[in-house]
Protein backbone atom coordinates (compact mmCIF):
# COMPACT_ATOMS: atom_id res chain seq x y z
CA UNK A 1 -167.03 -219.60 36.06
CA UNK A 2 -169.64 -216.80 36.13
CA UNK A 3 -173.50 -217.86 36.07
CA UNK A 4 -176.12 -216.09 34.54
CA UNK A 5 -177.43 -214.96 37.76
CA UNK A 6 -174.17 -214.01 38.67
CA UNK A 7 -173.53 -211.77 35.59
CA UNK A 8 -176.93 -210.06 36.17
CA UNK A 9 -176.24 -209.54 39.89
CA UNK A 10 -172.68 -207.65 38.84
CA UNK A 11 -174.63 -205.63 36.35
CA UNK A 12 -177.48 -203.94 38.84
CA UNK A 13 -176.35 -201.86 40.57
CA UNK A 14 -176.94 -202.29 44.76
CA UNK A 15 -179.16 -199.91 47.04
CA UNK A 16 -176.83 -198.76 49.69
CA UNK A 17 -178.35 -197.05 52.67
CA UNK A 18 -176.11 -194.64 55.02
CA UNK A 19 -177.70 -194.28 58.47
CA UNK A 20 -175.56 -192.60 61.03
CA UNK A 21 -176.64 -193.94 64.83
CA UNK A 22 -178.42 -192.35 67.32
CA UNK A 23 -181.10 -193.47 69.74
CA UNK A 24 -183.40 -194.45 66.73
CA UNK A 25 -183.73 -198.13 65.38
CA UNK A 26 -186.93 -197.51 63.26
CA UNK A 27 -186.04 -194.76 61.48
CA UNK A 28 -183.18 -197.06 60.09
CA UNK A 29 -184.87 -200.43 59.92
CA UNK A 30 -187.92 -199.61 58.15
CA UNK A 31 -186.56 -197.58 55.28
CA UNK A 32 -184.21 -200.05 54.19
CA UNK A 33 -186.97 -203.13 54.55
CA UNK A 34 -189.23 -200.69 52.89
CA UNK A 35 -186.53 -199.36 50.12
CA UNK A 36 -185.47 -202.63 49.67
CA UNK A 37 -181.73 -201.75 50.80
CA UNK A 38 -178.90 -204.55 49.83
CA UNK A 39 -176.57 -203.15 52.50
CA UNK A 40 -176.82 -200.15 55.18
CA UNK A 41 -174.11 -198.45 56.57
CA UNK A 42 -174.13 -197.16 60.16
CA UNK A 43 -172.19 -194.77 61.42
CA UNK A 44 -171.42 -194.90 64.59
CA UNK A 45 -169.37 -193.04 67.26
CA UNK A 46 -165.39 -193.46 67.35
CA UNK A 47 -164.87 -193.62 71.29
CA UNK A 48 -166.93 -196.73 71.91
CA UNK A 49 -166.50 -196.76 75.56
CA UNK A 50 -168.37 -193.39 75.57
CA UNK A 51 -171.05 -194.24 72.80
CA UNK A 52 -174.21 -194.51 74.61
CA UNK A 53 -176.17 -195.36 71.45
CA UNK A 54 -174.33 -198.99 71.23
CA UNK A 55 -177.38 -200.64 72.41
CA UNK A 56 -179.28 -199.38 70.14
CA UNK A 57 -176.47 -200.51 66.57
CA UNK A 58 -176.39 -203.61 68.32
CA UNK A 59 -180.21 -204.21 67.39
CA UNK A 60 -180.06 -202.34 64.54
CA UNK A 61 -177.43 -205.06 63.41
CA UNK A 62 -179.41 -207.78 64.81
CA UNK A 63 -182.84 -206.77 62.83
CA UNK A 64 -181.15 -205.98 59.50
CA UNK A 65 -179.48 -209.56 59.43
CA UNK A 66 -182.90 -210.76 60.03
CA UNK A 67 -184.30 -209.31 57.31
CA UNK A 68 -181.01 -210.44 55.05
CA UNK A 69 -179.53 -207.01 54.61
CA UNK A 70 -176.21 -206.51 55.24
CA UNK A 71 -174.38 -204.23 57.42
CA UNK A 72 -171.29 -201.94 57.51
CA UNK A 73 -169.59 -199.70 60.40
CA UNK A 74 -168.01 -196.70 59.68
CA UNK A 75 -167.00 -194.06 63.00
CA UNK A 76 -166.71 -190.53 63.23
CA UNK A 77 -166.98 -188.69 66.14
CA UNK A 78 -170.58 -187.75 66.76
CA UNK A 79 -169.46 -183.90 68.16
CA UNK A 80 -167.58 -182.95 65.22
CA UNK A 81 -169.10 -182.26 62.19
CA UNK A 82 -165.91 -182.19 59.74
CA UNK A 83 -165.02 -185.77 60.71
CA UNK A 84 -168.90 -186.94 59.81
CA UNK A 85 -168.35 -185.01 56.40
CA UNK A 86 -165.42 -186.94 55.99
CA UNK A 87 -166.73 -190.07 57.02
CA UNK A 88 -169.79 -190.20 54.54
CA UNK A 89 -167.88 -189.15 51.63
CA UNK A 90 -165.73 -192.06 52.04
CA UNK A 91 -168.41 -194.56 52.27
CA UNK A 92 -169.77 -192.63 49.01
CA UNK A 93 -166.67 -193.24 47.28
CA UNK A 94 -166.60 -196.54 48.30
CA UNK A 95 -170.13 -197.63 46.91
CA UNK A 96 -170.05 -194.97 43.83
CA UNK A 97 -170.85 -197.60 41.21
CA UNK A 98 -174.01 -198.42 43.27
CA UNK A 99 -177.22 -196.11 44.26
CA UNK A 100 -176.34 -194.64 47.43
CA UNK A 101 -179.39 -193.43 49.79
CA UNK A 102 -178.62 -191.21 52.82
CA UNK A 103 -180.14 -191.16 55.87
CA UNK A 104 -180.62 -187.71 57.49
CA UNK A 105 -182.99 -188.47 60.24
CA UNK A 106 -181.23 -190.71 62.81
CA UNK A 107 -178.41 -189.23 64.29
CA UNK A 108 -177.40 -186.07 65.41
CA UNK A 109 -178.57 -182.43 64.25
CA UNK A 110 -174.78 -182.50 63.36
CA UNK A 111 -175.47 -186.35 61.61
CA UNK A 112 -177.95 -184.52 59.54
CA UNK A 113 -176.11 -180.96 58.02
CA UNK A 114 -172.60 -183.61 57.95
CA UNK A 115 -174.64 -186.32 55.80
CA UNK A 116 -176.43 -183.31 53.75
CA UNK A 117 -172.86 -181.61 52.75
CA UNK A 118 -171.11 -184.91 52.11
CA UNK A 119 -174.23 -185.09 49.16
CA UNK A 120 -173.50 -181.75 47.63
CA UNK A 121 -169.37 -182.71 47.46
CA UNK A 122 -169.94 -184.58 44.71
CA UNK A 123 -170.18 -183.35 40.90
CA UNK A 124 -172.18 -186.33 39.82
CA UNK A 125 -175.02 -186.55 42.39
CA UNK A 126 -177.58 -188.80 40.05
CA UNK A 127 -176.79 -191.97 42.15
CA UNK A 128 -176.81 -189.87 45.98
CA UNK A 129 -180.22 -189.67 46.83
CA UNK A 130 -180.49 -188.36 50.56
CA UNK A 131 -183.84 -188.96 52.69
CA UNK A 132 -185.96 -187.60 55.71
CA UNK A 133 -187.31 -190.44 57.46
CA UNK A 134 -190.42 -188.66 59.20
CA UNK A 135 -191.71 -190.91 62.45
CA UNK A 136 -194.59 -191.85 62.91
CA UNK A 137 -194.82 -191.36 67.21
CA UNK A 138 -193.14 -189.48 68.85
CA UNK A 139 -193.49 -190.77 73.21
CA UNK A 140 -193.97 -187.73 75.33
CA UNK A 141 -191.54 -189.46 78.16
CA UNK A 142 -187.85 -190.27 78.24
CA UNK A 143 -186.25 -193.44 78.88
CA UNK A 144 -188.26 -195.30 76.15
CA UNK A 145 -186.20 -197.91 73.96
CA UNK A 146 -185.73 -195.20 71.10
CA UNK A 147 -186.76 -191.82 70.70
CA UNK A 148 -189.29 -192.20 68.36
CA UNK A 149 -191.31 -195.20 66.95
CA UNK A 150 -192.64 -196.32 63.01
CA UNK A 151 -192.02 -194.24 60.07
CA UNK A 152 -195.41 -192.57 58.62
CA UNK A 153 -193.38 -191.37 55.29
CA UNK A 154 -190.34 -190.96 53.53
CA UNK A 155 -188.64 -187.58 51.83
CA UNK A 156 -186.58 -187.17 49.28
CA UNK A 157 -184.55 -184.36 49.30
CA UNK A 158 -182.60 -182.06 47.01
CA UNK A 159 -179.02 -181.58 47.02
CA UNK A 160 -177.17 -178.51 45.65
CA UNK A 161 -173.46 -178.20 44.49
CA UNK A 162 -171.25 -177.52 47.33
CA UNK A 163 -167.83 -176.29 45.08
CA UNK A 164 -164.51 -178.02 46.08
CA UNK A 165 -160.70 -177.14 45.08
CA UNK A 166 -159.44 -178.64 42.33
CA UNK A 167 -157.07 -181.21 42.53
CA UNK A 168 -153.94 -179.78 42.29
CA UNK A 169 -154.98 -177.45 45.48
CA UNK A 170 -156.07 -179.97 47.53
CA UNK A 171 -152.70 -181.56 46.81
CA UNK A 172 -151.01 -178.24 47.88
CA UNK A 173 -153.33 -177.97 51.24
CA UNK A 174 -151.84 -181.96 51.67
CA UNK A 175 -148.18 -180.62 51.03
CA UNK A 176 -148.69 -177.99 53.73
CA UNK A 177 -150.76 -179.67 56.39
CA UNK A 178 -147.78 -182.70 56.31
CA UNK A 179 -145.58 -179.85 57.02
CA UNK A 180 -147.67 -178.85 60.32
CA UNK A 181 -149.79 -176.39 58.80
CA UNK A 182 -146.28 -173.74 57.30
CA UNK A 183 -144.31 -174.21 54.79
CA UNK A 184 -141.64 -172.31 53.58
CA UNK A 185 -142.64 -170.63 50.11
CA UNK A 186 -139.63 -171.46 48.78
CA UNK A 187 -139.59 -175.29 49.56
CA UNK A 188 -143.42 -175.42 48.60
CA UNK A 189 -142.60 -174.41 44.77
CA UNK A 190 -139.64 -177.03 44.56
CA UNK A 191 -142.64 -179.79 46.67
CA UNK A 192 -144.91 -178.31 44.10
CA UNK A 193 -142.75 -178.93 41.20
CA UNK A 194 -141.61 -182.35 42.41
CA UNK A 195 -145.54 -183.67 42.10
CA UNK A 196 -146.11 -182.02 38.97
CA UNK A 197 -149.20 -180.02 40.31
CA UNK A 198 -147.18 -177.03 38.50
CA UNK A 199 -145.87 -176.70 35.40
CA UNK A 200 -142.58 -174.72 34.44
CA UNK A 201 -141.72 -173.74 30.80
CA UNK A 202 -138.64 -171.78 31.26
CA UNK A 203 -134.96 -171.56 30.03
CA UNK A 204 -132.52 -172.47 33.50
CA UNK A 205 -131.40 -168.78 34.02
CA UNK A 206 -135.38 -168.17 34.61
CA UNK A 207 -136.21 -171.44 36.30
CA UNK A 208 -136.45 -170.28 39.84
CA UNK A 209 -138.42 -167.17 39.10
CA UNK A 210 -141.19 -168.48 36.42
CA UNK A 211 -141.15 -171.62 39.19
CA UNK A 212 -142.76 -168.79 41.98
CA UNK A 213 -144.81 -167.09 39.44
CA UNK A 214 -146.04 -170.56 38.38
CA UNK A 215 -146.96 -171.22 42.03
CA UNK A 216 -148.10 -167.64 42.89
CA UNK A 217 -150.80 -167.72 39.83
CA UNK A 218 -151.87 -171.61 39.75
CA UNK A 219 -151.77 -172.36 43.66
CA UNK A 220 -150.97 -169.33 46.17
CA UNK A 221 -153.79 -166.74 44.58
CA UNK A 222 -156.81 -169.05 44.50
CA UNK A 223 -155.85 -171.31 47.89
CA UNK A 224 -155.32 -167.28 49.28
CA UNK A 225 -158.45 -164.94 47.78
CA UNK A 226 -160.87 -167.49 46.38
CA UNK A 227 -161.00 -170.10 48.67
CA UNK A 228 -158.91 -168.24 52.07
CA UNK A 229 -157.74 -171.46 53.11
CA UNK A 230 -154.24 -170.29 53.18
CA UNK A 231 -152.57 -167.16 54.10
CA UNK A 232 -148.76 -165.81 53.35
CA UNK A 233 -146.56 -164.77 56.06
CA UNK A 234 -143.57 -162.74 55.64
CA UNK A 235 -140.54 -163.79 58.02
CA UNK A 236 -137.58 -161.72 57.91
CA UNK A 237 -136.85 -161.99 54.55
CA UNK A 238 -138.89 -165.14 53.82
CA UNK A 239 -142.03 -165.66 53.16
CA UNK A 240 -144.24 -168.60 54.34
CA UNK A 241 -147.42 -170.94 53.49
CA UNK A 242 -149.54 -171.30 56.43
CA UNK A 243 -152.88 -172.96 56.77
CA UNK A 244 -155.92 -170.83 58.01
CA UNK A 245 -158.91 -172.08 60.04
CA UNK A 246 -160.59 -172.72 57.35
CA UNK A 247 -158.34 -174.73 55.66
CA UNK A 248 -157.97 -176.44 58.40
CA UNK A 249 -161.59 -177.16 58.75
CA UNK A 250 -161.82 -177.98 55.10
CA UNK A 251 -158.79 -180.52 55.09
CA UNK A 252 -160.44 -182.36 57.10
CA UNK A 253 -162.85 -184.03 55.25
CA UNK A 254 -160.94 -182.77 51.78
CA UNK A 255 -157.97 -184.47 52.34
């Protein structure tokens, strides 16, 4: 049986901080003590035996529980920034009923533009509120606990629309990337019709033709010249799907 308190508790929504880990532990502590954070989640690096910052989560974790705020791990590797894209736009999905405050000071110069375009992925951005945590010291030596110490003030900044594909072409980049990265244009219209991402209104003696020009005009032309994520190769006489570098990069974190 639900309490009053309880009901109440489901109805607000939580303050979720995203931090991803470097060699800071203020710059993570104090803006969730001071922003009154329910839950922060770090991210941290996916090869553990090679994460050098795990020292410094370890406190983070430690300090956070003291001050009754909960903590999450999420990993990406710290080198790539398509996998921290990916990474923070899960977690955003995740917590999307709650308000959602991103970290960009703490990591990485890659942490930063990674947590920054996971923000700008989203159409509705009123609950993704991503923040510069500036320090307050900065030590003039190395081998100190943390690179810098206290936080003197807190930024808000602005996010802009990144534009994504629409469904049904991330779905194609999925069919093609399962395929290795080709896929036989032929066998991509029949995958295509198969999860309904096209739509065929022809007579049987047409089917197989208005099926390609469905394709060509709903999936191949934008995925091709608006986006350039994929590129057509003729083989003989077939012609092939394949996956550019950039749609590589962009399935990434986009599928």
């Amino acid at each position: 049986m639900h309490t009053i308190g309880t009901i109440m508790k489901d109805m607000v929504n939580l303050r979720i901080h995203i931090a991803p880990v470097g060699f800071e532990i203020d710059r993570i502590i104090i803006p969730a003590v001071r922003m009154k954070a329910d839950k922060v989640w770090l991210i941290a690096h996916d090869t553990i035996a090679e994460d050098k910052s795990n020292k410094y989560r370890q406190k983070i974790e430690n300090e956070l529980e003291k001050k009754g705020i909960k903590t999450e791990i999420a990993y990406a590797n710290r080198l790539r920034l398509f996998p921290i894209i990916k990474a923070v736009t899960e977690i955003i999905f995740k917590e999307r009923k709650n308000d959602i405050y991103v970290n960009v000071a703490t990591g990485s110069k890659i942490h930063a533009i990674g947590c920054m375009m996971a923000c700008m992925l989203f159409d509705d951005r009123n609950k993704i509120h991503p923040f510069y945590a500036q320090a307050e010291q900065y030590p003039e030596y190395e081998g100190s606990l943390q690179q810098t110490y206290g936080v003197a003030e807190i930024h808000s900044l602005p996010t802009y629309r990144i534009g994504t594909p629409k469904r049904e072409l991330l779905e194609a980049m999925k069919i093609i990337k399962d395929a290795g990265g080709r896929i036989q244009k032929k066998k991509m219209a029949e995958e295509a019709e198969k999860r309904k991402i096209i739509t065929v209104n022809a007579k049987k003696q047409n089917f197989t033709q208005a099926r390609f020009a469905s394709l060509d005009k709903n999936i191949v032309q934008p995925l091709v010249d608006v986006w350039g994520f994929v590129e057509v190769e003729k083989i003989g006489r077939n012609r092939w799907l394949k996956m550019t570098e950039d749609g590589d990069h962009a399935a990434e974190f986009l599928i």
